[in-house]
C-alpha atoms as a PDB file:
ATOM      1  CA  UNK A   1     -99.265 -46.793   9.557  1.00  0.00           C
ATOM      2  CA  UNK A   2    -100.617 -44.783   7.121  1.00  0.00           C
ATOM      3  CA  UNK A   3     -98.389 -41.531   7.698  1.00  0.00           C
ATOM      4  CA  UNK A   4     -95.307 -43.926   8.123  1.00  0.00           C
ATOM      5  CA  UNK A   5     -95.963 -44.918   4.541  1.00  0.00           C
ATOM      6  CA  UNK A   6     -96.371 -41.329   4.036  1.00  0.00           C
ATOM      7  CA  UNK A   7     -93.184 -40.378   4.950  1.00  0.00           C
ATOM      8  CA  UNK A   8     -91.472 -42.778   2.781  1.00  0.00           C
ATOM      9  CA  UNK A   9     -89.639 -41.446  -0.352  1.00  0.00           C
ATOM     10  CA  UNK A  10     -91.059 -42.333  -3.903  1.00  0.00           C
ATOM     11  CA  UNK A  11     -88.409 -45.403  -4.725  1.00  0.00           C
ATOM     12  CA  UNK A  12     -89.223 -46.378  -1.247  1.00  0.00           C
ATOM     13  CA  UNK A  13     -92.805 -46.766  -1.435  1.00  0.00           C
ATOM     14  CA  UNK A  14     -92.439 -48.646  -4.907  1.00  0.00           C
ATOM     15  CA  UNK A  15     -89.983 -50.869  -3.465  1.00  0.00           C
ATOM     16  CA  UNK A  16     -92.428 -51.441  -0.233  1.00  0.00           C
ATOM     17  CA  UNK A  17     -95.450 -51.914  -2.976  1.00  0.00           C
ATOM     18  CA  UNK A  18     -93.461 -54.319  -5.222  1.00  0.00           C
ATOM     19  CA  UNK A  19     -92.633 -56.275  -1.875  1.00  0.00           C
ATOM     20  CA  UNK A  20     -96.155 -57.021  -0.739  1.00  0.00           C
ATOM     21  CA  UNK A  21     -97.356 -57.930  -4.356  1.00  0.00           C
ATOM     22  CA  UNK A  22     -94.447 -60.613  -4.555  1.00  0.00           C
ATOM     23  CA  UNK A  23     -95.478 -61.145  -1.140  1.00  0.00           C
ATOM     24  CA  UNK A  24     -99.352 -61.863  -1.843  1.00  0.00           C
ATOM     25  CA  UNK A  25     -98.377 -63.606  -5.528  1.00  0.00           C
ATOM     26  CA  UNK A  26     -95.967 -66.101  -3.303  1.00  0.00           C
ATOM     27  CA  UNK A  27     -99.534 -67.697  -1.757  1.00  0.00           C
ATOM     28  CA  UNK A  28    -101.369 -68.683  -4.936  1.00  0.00           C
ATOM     29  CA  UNK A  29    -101.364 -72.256  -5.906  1.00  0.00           C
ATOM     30  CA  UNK A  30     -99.806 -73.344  -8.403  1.00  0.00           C
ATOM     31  CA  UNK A  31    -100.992 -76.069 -10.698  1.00  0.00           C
ATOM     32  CA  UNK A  32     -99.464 -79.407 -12.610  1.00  0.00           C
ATOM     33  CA  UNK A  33    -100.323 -81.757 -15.272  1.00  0.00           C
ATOM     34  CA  UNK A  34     -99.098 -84.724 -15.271  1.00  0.00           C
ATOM     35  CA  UNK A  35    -100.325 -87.523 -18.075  1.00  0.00           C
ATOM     36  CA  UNK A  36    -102.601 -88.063 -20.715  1.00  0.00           C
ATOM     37  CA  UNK A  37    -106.344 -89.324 -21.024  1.00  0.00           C
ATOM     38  CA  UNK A  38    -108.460 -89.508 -24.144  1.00  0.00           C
ATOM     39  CA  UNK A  39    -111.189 -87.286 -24.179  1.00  0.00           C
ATOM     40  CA  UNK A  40    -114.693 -88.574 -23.906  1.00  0.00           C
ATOM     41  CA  UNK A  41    -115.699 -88.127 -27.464  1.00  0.00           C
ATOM     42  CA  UNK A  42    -112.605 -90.436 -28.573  1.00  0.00           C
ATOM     43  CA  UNK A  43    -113.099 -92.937 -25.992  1.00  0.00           C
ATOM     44  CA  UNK A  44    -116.612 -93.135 -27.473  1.00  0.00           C
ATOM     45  CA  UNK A  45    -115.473 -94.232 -30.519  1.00  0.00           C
ATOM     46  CA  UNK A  46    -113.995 -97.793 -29.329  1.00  0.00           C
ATOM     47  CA  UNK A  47    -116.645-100.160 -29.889  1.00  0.00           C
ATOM     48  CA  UNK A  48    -116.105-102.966 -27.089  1.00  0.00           C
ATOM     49  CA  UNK A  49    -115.908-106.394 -28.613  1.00  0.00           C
ATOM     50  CA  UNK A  50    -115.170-104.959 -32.298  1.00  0.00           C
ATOM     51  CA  UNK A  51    -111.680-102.726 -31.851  1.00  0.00           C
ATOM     52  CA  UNK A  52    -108.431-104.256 -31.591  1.00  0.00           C
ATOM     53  CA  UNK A  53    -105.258-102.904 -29.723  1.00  0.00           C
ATOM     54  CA  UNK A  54    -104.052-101.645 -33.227  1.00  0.00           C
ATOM     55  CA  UNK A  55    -107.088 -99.876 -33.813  1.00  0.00           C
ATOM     56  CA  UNK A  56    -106.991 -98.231 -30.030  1.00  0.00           C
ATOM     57  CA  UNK A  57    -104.038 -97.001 -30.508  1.00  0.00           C
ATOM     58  CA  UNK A  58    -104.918 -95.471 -34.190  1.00  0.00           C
ATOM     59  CA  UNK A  59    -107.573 -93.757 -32.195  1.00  0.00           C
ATOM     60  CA  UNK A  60    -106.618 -92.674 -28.909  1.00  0.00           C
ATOM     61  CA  UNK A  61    -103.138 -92.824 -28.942  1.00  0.00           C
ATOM     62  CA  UNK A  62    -100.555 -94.806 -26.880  1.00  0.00           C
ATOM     63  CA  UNK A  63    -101.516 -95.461 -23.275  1.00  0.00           C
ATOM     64  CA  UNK A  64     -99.336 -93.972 -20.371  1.00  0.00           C
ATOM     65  CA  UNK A  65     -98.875 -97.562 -19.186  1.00  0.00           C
ATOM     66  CA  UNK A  66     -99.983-100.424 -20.331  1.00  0.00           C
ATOM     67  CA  UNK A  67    -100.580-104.035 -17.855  1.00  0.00           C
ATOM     68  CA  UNK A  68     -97.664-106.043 -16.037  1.00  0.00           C
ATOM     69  CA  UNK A  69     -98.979-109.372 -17.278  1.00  0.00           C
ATOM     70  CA  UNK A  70     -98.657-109.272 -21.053  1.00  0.00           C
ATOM     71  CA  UNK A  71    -101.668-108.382 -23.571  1.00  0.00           C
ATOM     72  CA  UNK A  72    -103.635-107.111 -20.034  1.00  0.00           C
ATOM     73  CA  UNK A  73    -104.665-103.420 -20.669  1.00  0.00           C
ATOM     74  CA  UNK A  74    -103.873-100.488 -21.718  1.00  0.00           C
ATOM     75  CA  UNK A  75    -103.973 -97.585 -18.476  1.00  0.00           C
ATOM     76  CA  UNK A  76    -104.157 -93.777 -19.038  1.00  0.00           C
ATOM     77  CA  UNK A  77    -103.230 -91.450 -16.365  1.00  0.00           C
ATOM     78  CA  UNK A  78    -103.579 -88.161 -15.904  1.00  0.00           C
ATOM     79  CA  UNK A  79    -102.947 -85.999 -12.258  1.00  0.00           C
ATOM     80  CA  UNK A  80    -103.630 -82.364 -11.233  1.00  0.00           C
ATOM     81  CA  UNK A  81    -101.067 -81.584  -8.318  1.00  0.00           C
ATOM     82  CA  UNK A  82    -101.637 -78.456  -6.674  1.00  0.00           C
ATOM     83  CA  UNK A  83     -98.603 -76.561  -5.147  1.00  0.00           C
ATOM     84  CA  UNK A  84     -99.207 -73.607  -2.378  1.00  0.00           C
ATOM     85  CA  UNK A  85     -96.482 -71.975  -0.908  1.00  0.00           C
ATOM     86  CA  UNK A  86     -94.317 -73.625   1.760  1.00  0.00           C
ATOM     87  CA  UNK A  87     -96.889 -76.453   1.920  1.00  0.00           C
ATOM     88  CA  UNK A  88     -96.547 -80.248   0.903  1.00  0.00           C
ATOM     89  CA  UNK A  89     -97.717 -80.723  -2.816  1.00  0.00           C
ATOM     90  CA  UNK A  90    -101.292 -81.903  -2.865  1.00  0.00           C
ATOM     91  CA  UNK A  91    -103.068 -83.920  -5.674  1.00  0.00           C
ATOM     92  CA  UNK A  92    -106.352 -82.602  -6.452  1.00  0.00           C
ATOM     93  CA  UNK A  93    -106.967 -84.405  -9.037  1.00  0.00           C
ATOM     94  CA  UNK A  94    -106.617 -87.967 -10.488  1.00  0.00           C
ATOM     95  CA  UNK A  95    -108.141 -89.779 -13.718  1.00  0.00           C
ATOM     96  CA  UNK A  96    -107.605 -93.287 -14.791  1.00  0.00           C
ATOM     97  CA  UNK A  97    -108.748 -94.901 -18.072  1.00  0.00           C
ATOM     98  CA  UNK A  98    -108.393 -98.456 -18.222  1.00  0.00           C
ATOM     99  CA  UNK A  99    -109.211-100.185 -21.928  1.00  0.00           C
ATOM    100  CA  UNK A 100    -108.939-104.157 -21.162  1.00  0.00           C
ATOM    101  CA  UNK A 101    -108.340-106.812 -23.852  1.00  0.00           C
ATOM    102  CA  UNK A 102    -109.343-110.288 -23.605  1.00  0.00           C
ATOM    103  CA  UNK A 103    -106.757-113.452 -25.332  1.00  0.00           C
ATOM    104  CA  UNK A 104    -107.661-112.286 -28.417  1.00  0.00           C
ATOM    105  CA  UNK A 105    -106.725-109.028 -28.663  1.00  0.00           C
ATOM    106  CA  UNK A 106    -110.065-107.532 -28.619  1.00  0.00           C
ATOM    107  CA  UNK A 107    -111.418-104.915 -26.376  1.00  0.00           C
ATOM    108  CA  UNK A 108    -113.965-106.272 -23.405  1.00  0.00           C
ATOM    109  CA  UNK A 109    -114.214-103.421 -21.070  1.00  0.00           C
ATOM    110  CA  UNK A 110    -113.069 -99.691 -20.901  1.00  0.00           C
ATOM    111  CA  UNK A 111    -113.531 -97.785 -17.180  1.00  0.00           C
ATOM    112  CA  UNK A 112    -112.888 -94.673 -15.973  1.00  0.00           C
ATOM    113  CA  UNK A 113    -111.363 -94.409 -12.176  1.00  0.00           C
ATOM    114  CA  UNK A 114    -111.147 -91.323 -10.143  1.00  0.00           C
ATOM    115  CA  UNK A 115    -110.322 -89.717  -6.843  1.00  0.00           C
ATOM    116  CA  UNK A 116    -113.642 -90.110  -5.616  1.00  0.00           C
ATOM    117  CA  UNK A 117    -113.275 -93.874  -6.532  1.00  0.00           C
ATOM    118  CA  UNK A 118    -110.750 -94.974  -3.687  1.00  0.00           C
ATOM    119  CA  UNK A 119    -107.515 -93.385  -1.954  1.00  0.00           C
ATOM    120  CA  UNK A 120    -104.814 -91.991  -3.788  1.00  0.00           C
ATOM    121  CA  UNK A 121    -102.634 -94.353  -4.781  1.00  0.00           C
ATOM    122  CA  UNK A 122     -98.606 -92.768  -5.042  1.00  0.00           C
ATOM    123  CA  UNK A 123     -96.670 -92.891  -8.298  1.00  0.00           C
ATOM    124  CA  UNK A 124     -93.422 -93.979  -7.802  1.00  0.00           C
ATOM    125  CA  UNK A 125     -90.368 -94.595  -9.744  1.00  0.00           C
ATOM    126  CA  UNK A 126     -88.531 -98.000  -8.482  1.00  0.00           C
ATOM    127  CA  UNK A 127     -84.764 -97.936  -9.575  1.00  0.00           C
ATOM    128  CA  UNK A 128     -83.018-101.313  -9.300  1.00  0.00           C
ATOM    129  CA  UNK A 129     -80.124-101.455  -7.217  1.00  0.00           C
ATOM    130  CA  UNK A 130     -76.844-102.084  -8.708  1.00  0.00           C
ATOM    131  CA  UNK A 131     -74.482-104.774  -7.508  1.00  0.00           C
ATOM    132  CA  UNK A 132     -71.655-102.538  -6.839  1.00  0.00           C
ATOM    133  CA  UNK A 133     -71.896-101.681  -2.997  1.00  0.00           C
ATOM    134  CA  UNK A 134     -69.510 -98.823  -1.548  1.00  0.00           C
ATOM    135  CA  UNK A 135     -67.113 -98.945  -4.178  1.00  0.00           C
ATOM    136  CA  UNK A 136     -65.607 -95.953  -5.874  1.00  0.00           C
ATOM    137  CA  UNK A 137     -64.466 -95.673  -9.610  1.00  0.00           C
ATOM    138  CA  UNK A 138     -60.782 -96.304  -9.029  1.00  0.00           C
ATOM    139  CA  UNK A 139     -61.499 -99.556  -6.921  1.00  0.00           C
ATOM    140  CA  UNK A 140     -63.722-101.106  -9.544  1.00  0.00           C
ATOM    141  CA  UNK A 141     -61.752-100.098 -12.284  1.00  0.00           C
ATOM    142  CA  UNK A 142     -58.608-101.691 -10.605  1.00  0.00           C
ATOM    143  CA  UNK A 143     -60.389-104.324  -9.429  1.00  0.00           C
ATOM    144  CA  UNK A 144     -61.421-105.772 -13.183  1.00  0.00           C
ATOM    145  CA  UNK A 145     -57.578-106.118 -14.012  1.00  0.00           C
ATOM    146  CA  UNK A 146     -57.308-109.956 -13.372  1.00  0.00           C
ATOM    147  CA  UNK A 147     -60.529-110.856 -14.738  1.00  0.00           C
ATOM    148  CA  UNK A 148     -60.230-110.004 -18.171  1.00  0.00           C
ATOM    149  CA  UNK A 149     -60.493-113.050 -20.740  1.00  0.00           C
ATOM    150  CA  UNK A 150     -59.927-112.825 -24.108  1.00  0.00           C
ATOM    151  CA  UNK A 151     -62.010-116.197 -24.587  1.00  0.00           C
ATOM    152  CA  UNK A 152     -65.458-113.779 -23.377  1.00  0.00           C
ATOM    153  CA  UNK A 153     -65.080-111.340 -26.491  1.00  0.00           C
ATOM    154  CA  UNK A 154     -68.040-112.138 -28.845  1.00  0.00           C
ATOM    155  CA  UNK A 155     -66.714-112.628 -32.387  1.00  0.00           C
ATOM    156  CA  UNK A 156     -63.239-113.490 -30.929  1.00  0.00           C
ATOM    157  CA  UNK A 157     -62.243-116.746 -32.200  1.00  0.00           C
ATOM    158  CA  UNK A 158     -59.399-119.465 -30.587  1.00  0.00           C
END
């Protein structure tokens, strides 16, 4: 192998060199950050049963996401997603702060979640369908011709 290399011309060998350090650089991972959590020193801070949600978010900002049922919690999320190569993405890495609020307003509990806590949960993005099923642009826009009434205009008056 050696005296094959050898052989090879100058541009050659830097071309064959540049190749195998692309080559090698290709199979490092590759890291993400996705989200936001306070650091410990801020989270320290909230005093439970004294802050307020205005006075959370004075200190540690707002939250990623923040409870389905209203005044719930605030949630911050943060995820370290490591990428190698050809493989499938992998998270590594997954905090979650969760600052609760009882009817009040008030904080009553603040905990911190990890991997190591329970099984990754996925993220995911739901997108509500729309109504319009296998139409294109012409058909809809042709099809809204008889069903135009002047009556339905706000501010229009009889």
């Amino acid at each position: 192998m050696l005296k094959v290399v050898n052989r090879l011309k100058p541009a050659s060998r830097t071309l064959v060199l540049a190749a195998c350090v692309a080559g090698i650089s290709a199979c490092s991972p590759v890291f993400e950050n996705h989200g936001y959590i306070p650091p410990p020193e801020d989270l320290a801070e909230i005093q439970v049963g004294v802050d307020t949600r205005e006075s959370v978010l004075d200190s540690v900002g707002a939250p990623s996401s923040s409870g389905v049922v209203r005044d719930s919690g605030f949630y911050y999320v943060r995820s370290r997603v490591r990428h190698y190569g050809p493989k499938r993405p992998e998270v590594v890495e997954r905090e979650l702060v969760a600052i609760s609020f009882d009817q009040g307003g008030v904080v009553r509990n603040i905990e911190r979640f990890g991997l190591e806590d329970g099984i990754v949960v996925p993220l995911e993005r739901r997108v509500t369908e729309s109504s319009i099923q296998n139409r294109g642009f012409l058909r809809q826009l042709f099809g809204n011709i008889g069903n135009f009434n002047p009556a339905n205009i706000p501010g229009a008056t009889n």
